[in-house]
C-alpha atoms as a PDB file:
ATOM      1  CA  UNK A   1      33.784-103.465   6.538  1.00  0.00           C
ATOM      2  CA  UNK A   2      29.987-103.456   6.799  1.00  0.00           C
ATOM      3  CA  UNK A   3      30.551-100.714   8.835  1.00  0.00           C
ATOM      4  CA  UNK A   4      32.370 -98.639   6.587  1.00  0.00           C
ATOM      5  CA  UNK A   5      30.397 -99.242   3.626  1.00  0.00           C
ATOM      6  CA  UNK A   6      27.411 -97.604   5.941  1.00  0.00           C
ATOM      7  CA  UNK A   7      29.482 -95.045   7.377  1.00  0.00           C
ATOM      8  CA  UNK A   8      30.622 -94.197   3.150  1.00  0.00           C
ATOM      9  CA  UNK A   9      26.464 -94.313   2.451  1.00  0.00           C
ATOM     10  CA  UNK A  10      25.797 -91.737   5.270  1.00  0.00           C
ATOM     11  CA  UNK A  11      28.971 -89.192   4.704  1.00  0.00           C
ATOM     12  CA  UNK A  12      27.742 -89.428   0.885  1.00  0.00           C
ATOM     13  CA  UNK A  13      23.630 -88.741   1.932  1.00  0.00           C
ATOM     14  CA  UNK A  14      24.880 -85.890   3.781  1.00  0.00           C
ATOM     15  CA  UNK A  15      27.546 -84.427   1.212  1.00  0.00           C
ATOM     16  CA  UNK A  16      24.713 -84.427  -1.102  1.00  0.00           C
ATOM     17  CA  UNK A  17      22.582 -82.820   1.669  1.00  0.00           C
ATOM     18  CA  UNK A  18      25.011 -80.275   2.325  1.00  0.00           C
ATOM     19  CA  UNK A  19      25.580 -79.264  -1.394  1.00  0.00           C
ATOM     20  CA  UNK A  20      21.790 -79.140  -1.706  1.00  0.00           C
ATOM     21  CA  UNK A  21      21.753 -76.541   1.000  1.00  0.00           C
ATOM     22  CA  UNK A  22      24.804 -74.940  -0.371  1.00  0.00           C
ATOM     23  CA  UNK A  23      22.587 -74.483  -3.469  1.00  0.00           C
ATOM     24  CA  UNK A  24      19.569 -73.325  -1.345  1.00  0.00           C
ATOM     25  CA  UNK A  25      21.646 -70.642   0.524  1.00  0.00           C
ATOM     26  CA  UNK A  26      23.126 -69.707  -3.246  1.00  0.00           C
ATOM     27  CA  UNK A  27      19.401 -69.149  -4.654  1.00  0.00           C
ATOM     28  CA  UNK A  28      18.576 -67.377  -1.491  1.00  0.00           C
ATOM     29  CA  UNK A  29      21.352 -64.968  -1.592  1.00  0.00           C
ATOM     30  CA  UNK A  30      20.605 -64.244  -5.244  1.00  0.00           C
ATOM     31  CA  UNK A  31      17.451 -63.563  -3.877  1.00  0.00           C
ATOM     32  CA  UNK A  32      17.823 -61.517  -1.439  1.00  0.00           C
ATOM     33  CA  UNK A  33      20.238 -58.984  -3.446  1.00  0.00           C
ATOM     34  CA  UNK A  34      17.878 -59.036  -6.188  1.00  0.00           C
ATOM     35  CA  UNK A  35      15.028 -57.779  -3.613  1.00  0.00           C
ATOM     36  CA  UNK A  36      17.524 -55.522  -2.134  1.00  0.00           C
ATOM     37  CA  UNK A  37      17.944 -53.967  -5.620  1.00  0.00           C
ATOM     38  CA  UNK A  38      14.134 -53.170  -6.506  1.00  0.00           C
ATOM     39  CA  UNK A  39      13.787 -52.335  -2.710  1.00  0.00           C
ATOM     40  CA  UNK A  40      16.362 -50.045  -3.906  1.00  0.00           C
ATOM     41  CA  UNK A  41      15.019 -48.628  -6.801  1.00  0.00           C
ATOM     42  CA  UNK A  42      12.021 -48.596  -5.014  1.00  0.00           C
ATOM     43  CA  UNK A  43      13.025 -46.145  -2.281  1.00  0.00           C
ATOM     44  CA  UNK A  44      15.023 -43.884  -5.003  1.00  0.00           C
ATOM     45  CA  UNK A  45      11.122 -43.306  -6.991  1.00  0.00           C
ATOM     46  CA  UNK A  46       9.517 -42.903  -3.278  1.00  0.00           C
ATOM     47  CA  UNK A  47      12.501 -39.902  -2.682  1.00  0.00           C
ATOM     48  CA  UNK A  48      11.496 -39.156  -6.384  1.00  0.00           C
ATOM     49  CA  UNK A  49       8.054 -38.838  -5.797  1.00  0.00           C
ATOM     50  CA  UNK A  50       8.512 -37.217  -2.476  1.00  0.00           C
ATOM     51  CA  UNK A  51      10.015 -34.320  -4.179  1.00  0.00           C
ATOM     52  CA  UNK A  52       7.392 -33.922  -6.854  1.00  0.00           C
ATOM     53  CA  UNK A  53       4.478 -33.959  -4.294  1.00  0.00           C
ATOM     54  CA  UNK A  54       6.719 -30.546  -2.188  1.00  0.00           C
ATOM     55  CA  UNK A  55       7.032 -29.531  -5.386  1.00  0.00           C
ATOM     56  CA  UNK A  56       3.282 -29.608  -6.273  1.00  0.00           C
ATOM     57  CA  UNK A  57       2.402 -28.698  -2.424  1.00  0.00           C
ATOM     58  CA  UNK A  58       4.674 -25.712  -2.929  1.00  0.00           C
ATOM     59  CA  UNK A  59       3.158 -24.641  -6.318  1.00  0.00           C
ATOM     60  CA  UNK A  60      -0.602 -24.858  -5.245  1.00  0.00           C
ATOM     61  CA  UNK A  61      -0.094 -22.540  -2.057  1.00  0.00           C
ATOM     62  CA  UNK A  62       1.867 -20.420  -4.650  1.00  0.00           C
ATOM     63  CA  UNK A  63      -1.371 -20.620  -6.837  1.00  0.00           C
ATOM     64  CA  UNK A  64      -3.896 -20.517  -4.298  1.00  0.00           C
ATOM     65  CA  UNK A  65      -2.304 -17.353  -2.742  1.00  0.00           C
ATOM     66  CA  UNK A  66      -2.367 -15.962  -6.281  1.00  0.00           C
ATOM     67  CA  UNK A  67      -5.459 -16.264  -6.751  1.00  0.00           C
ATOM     68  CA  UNK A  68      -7.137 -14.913  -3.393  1.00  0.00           C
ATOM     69  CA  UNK A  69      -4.827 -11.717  -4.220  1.00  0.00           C
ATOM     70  CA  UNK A  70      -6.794 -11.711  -7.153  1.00  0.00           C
ATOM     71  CA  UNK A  71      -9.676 -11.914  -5.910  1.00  0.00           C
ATOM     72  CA  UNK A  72      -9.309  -9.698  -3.389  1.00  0.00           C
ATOM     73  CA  UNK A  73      -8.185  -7.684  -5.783  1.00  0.00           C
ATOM     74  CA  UNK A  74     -11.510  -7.561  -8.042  1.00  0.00           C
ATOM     75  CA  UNK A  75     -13.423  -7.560  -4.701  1.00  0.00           C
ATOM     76  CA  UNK A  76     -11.868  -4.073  -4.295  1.00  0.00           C
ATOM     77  CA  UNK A  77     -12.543  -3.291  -7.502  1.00  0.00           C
ATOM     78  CA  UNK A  78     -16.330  -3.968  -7.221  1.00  0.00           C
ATOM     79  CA  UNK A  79     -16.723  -2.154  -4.047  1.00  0.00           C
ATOM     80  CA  UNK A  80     -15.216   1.072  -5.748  1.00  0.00           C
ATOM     81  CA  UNK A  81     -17.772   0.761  -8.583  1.00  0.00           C
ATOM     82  CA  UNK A  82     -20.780  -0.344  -6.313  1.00  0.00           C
ATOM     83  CA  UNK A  83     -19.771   3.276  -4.101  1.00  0.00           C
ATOM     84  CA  UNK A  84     -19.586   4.811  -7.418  1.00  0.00           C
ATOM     85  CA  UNK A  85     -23.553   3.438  -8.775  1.00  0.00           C
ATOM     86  CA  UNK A  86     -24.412   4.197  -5.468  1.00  0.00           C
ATOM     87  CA  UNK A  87     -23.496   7.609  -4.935  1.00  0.00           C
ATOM     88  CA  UNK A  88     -24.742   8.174  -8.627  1.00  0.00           C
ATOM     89  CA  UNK A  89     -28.191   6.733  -7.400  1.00  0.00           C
ATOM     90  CA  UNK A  90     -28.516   9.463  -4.884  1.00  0.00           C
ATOM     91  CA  UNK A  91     -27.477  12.158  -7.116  1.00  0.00           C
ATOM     92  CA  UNK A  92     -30.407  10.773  -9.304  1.00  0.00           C
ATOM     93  CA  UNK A  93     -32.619  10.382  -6.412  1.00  0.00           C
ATOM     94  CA  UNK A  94     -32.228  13.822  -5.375  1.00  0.00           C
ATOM     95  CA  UNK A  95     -32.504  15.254  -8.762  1.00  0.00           C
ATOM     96  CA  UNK A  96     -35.769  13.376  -9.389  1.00  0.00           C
ATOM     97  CA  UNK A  97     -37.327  14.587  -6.097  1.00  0.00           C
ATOM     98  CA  UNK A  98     -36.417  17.818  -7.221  1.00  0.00           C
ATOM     99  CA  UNK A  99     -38.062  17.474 -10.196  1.00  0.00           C
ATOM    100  CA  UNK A 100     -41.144  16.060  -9.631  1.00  0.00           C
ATOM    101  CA  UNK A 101     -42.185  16.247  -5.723  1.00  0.00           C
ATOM    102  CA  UNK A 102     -40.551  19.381  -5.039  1.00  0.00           C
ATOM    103  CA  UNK A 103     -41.212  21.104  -8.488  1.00  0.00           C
ATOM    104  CA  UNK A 104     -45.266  19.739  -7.387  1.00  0.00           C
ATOM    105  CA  UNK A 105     -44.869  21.560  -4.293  1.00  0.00           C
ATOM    106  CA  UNK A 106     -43.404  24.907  -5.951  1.00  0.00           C
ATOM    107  CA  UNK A 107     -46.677  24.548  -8.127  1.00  0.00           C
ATOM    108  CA  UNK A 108     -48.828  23.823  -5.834  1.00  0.00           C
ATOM    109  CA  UNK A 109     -48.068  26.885  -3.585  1.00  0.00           C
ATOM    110  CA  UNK A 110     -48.055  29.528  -6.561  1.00  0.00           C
ATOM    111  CA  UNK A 111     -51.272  27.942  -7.266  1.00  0.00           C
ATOM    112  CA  UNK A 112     -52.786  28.494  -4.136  1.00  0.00           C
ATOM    113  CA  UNK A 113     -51.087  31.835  -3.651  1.00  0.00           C
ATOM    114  CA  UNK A 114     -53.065  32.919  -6.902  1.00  0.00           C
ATOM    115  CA  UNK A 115     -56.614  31.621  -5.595  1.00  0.00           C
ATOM    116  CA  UNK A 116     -56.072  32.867  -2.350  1.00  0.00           C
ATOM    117  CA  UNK A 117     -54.875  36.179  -3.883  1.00  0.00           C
ATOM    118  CA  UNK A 118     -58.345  36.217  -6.217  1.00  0.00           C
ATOM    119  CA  UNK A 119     -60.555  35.008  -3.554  1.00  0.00           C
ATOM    120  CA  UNK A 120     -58.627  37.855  -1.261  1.00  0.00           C
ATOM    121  CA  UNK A 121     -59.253  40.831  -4.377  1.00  0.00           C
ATOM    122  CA  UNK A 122     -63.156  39.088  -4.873  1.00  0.00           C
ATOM    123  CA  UNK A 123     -63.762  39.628  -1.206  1.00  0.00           C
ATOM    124  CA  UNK A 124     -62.036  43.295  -0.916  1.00  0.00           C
ATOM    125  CA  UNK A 125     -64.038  44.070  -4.429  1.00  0.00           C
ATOM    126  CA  UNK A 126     -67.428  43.147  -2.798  1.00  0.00           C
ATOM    127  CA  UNK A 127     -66.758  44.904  -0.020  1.00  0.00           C
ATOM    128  CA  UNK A 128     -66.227  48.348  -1.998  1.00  0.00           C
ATOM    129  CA  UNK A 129     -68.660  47.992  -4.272  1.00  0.00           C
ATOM    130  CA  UNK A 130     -71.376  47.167  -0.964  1.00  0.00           C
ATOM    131  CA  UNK A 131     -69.591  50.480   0.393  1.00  0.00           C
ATOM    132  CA  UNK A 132     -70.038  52.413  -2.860  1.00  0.00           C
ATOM    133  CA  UNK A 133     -66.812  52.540  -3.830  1.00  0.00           C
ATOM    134  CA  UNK A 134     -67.248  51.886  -7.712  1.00  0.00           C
END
């Protein structure tokens, strides 16, 4: 009877060992589907956030290429405007080396043609009046 008295002890330590367990493997469950639920939610704000970073990717090329059109665009229009100031510059140039260096020059020769042309009648004068030619 001893016997069954210990054998009564041990099947009641281990029923209460097996419910513990029971209870353990409950919790852990409970566990588990409550991590599999925020792993869940989780992977549903990485798809989330996925699609807002292509969306963002997407919009900044979209941006970027906007704005090297438009500033290729103003680059063009620059390069117009410096031809235009530049060809105006030479216009100016040319006009103001007309005026000045060239006009100089014009001046210069009519000047000398009329000393040359005195000096010339001077010379011829002296000569006739040396010949008696009054």
């Amino acid at each position: 009877m001893e016997n069954c008295d210990v054998n009564a002890n041990k099947i009641k330590s281990l029923e209460a060992r097996i419910e513990k367990l029971e209870q353990y493997r409950e919790n852990d469950k409970d566990q588990l589907h409550a991590l599999d639920t925020t792993l869940q939610v989780f992977i549903n704000e990485m798809k989330n956030i996925s699609e807002d970073l292509k969306n963002i990717v997407a919009n900044s090329k979209e941006a970027v290429t906007r704005a090297a059109n438009a500033t290729q665009k103003d680059i063009g229009t620059l390069k117009e405007k410096y031809d235009s100031l530049e060809k105006k510059l030479s216009v100016l140039d040319n006009k103001l080396e007309q005026e000045t260096v060239i006009a100089n020059a014009e001046k210069w020769k009519k000047i000398t043609s009329y000393i040359a042309t005195a000096v010339v009648g001077a010379v011829v004068a002296f000569i006739l009046a040396k010949i008696g030619i009054s």
